[in-house]
PDB file of N, CA and C in Angstrom:
ATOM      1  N   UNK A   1       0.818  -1.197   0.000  1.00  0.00           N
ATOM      2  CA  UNK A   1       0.000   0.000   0.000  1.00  0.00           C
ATOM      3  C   UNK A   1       0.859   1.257   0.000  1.00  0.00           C
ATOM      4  N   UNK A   2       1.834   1.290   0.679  1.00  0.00           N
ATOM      5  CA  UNK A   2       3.096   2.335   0.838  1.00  0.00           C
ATOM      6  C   UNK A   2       3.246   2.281  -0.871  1.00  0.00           C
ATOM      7  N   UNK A   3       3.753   1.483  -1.219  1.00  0.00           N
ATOM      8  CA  UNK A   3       4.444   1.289  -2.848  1.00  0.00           C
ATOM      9  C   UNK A   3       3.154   2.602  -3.781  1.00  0.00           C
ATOM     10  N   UNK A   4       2.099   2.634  -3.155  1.00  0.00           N
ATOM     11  CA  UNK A   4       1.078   3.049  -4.474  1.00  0.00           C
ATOM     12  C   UNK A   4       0.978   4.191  -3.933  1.00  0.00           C
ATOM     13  N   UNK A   5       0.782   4.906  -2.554  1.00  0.00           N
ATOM     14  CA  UNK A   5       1.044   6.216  -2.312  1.00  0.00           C
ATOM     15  C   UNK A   5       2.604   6.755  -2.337  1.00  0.00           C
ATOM     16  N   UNK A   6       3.723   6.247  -2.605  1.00  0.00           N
ATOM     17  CA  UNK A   6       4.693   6.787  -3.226  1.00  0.00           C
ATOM     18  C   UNK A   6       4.644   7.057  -4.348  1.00  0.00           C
ATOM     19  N   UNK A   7       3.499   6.197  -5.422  1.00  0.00           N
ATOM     20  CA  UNK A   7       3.703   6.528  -6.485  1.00  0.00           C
ATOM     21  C   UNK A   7       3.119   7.410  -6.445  1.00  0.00           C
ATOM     22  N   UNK A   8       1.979   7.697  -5.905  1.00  0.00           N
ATOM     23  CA  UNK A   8       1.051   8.855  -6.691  1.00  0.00           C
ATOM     24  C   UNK A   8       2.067   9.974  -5.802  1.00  0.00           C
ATOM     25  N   UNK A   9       2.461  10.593  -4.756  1.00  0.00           N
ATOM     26  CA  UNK A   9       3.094  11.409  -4.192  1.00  0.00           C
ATOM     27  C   UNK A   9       4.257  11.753  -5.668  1.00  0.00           C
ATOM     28  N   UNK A  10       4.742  10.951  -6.104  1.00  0.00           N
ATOM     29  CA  UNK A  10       5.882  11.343  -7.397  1.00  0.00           C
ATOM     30  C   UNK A  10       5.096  11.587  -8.606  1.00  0.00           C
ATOM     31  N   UNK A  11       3.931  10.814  -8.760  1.00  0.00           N
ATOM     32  CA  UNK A  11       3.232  11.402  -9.806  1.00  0.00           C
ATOM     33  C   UNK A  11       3.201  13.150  -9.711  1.00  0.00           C
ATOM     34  N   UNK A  12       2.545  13.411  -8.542  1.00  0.00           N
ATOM     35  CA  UNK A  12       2.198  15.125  -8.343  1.00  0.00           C
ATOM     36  C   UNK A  12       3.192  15.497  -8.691  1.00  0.00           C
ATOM     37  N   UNK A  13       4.020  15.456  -8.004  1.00  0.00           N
ATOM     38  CA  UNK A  13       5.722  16.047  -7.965  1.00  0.00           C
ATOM     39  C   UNK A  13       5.417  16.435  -9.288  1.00  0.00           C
ATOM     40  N   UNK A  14       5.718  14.998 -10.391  1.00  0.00           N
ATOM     41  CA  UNK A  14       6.200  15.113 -11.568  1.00  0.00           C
ATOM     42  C   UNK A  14       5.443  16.253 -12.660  1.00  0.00           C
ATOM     43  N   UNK A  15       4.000  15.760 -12.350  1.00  0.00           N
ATOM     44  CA  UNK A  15       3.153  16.976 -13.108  1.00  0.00           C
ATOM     45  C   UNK A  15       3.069  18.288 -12.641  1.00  0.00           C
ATOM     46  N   UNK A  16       3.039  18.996 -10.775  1.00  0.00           N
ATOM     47  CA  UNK A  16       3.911  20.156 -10.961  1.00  0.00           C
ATOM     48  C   UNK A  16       5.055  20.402 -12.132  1.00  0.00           C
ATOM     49  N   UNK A  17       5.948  19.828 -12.324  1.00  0.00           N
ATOM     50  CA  UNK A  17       7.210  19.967 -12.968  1.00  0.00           C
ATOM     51  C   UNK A  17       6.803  20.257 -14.634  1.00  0.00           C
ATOM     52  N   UNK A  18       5.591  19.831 -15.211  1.00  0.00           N
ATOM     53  CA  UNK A  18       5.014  20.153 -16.554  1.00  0.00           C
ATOM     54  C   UNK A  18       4.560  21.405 -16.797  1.00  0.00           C
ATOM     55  N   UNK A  19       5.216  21.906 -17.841  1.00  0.00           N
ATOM     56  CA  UNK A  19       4.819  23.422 -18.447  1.00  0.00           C
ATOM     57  C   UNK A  19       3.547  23.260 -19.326  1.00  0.00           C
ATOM     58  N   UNK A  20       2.327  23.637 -19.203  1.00  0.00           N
ATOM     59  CA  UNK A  20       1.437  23.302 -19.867  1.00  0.00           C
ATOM     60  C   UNK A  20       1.370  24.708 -20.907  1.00  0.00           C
ATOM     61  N   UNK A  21       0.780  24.132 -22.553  1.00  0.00           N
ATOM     62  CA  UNK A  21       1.043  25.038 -23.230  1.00  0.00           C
ATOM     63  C   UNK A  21      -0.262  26.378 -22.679  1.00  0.00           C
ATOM     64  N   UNK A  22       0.024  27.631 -23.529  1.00  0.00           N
ATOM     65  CA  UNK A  22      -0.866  28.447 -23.199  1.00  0.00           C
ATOM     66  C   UNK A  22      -2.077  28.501 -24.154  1.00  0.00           C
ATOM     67  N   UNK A  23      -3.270  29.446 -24.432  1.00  0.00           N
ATOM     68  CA  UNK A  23      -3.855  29.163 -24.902  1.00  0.00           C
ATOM     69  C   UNK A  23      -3.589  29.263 -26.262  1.00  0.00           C
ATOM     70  N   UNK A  24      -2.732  30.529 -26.528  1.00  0.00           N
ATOM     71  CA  UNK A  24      -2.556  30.795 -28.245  1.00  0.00           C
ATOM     72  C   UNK A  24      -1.408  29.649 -28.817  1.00  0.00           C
ATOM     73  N   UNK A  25      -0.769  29.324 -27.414  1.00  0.00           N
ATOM     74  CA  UNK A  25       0.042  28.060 -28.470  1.00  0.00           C
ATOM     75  C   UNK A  25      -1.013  26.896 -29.040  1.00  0.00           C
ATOM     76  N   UNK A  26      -1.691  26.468 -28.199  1.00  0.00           N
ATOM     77  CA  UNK A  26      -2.771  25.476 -28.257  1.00  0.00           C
ATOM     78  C   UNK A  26      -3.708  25.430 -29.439  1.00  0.00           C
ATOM     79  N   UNK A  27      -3.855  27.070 -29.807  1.00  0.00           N
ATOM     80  CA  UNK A  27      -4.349  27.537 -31.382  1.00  0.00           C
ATOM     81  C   UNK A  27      -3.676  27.132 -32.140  1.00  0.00           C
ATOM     82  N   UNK A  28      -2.543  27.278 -32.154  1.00  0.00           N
ATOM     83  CA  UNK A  28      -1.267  27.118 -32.800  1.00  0.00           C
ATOM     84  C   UNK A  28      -1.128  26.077 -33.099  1.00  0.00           C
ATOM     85  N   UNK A  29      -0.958  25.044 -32.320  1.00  0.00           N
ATOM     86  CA  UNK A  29      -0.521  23.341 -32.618  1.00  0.00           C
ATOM     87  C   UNK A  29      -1.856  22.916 -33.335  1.00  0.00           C
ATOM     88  N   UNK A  30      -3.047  23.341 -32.692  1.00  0.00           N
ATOM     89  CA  UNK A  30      -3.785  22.342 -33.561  1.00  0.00           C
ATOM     90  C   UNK A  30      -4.312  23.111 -34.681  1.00  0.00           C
ATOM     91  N   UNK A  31      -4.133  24.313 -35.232  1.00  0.00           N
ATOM     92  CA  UNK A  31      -4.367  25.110 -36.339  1.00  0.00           C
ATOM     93  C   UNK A  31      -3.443  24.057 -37.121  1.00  0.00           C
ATOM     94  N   UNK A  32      -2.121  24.031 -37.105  1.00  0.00           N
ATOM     95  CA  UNK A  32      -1.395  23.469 -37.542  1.00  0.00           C
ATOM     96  C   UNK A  32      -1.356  21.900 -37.956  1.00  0.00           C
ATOM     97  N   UNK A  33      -1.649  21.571 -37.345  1.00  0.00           N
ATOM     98  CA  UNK A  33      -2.225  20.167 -36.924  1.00  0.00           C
ATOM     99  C   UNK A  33      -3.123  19.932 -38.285  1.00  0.00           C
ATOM    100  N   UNK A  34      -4.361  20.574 -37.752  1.00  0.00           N
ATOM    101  CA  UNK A  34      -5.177  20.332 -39.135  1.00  0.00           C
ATOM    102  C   UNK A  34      -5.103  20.548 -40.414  1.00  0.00           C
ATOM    103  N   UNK A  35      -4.134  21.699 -40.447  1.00  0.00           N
ATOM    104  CA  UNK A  35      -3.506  21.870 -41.934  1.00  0.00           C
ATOM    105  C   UNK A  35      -2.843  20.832 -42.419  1.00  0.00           C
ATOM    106  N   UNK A  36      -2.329  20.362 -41.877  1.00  0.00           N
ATOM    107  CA  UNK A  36      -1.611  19.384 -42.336  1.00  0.00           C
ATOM    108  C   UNK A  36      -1.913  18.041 -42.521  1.00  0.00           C
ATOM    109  N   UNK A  37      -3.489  17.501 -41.409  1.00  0.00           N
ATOM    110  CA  UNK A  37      -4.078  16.459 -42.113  1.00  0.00           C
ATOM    111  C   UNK A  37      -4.727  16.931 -42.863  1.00  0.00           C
ATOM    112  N   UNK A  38      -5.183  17.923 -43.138  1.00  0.00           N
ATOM    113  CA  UNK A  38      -6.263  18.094 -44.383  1.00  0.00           C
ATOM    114  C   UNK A  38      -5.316  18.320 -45.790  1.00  0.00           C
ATOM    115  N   UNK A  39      -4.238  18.759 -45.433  1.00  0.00           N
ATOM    116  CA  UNK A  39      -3.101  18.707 -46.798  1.00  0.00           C
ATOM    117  C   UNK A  39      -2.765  17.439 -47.113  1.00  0.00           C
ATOM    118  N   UNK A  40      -2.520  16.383 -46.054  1.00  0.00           N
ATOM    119  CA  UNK A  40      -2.474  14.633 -46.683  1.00  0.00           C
ATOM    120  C   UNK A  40      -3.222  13.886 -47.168  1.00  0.00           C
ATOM    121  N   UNK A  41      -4.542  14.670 -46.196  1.00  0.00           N
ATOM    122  CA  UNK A  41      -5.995  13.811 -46.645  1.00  0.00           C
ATOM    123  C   UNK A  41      -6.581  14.182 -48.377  1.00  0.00           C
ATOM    124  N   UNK A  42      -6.140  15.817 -48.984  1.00  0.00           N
ATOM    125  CA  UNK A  42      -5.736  15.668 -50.352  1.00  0.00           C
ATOM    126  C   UNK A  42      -5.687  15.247 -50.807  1.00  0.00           C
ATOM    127  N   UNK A  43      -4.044  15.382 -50.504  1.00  0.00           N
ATOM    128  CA  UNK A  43      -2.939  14.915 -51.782  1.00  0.00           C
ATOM    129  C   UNK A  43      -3.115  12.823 -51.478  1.00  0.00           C
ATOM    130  N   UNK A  44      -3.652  12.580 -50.250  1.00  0.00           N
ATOM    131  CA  UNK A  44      -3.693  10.762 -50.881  1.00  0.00           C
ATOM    132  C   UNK A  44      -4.674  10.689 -52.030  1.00  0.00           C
ATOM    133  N   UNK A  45      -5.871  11.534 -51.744  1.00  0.00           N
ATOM    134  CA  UNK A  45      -7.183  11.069 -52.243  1.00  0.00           C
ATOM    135  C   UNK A  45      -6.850  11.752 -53.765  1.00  0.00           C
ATOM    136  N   UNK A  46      -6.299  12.805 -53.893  1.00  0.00           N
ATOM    137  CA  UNK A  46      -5.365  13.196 -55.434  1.00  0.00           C
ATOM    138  C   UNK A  46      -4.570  11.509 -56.125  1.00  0.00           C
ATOM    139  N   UNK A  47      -3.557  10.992 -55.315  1.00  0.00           N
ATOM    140  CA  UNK A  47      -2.906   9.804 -55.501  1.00  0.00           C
ATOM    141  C   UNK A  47      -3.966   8.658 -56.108  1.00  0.00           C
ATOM    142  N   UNK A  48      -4.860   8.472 -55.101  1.00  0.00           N
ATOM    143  CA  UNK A  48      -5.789   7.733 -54.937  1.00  0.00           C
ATOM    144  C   UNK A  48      -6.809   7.364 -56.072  1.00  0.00           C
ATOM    145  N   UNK A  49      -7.044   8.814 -56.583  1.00  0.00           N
ATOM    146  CA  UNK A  49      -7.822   9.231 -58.070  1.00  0.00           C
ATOM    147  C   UNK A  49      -7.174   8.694 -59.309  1.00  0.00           C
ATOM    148  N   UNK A  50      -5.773   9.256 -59.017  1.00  0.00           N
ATOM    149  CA  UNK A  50      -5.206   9.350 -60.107  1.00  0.00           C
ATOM    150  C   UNK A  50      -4.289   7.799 -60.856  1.00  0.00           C
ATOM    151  N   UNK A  51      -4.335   6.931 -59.487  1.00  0.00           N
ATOM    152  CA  UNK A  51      -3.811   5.506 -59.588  1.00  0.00           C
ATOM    153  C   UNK A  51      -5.308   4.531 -59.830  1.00  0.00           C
ATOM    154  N   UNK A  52      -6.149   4.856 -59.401  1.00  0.00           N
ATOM    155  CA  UNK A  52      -7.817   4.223 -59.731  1.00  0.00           C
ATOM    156  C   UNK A  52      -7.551   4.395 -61.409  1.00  0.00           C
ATOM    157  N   UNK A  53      -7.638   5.434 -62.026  1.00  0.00           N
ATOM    158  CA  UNK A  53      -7.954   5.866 -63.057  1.00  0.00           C
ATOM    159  C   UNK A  53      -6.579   4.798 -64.222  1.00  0.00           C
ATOM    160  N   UNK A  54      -5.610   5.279 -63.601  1.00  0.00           N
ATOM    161  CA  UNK A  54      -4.834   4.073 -64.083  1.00  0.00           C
ATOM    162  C   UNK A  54      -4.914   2.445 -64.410  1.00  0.00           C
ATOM    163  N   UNK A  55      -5.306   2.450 -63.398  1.00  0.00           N
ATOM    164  CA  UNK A  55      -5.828   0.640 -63.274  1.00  0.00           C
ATOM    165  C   UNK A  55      -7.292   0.558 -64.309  1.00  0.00           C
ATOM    166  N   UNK A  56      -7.864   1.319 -64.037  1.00  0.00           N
ATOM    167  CA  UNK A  56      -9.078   1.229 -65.054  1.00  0.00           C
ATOM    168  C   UNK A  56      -8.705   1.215 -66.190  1.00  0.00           C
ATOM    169  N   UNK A  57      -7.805   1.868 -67.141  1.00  0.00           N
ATOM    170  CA  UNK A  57      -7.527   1.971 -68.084  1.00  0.00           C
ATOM    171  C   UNK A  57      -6.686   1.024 -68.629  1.00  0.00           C
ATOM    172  N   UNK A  58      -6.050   0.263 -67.543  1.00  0.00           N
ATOM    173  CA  UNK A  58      -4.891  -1.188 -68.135  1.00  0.00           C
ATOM    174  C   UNK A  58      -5.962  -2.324 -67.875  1.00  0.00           C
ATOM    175  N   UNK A  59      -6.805  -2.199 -67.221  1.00  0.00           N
ATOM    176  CA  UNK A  59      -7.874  -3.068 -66.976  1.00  0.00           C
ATOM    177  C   UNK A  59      -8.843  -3.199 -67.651  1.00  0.00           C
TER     178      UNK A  59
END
């Protein structure tokens, strides 16, 4: 029982010790974030089109 309230006592510790982002970074990462799946989710479905269309045509 000691063993599991040491842990959580170091848990706290440890998450005091975490810099949590602020809010405009938080805009930031996931502004970013989504640009960038929505730029893959694209360019596969571009790939995706353009290799379908292939196969149809040797097929």
């Amino acid at each position: 029982m000691k063993r599991i309230a040491r842990f959580f006592v170091s848990v706290k510790k440890e998450m005091k010790k975490v810099r949590w982002p602020k809010k405009m970074e938080m805009v930031k990462f996931s502004t970013a974030t989504i640009a960038i799946v929505c730029f893959f989710m694209v360019f596969f479905s571009c790939i995706d089109g353009i290799l379908g269309a292939i196969v149809k045509v040797f097929s």
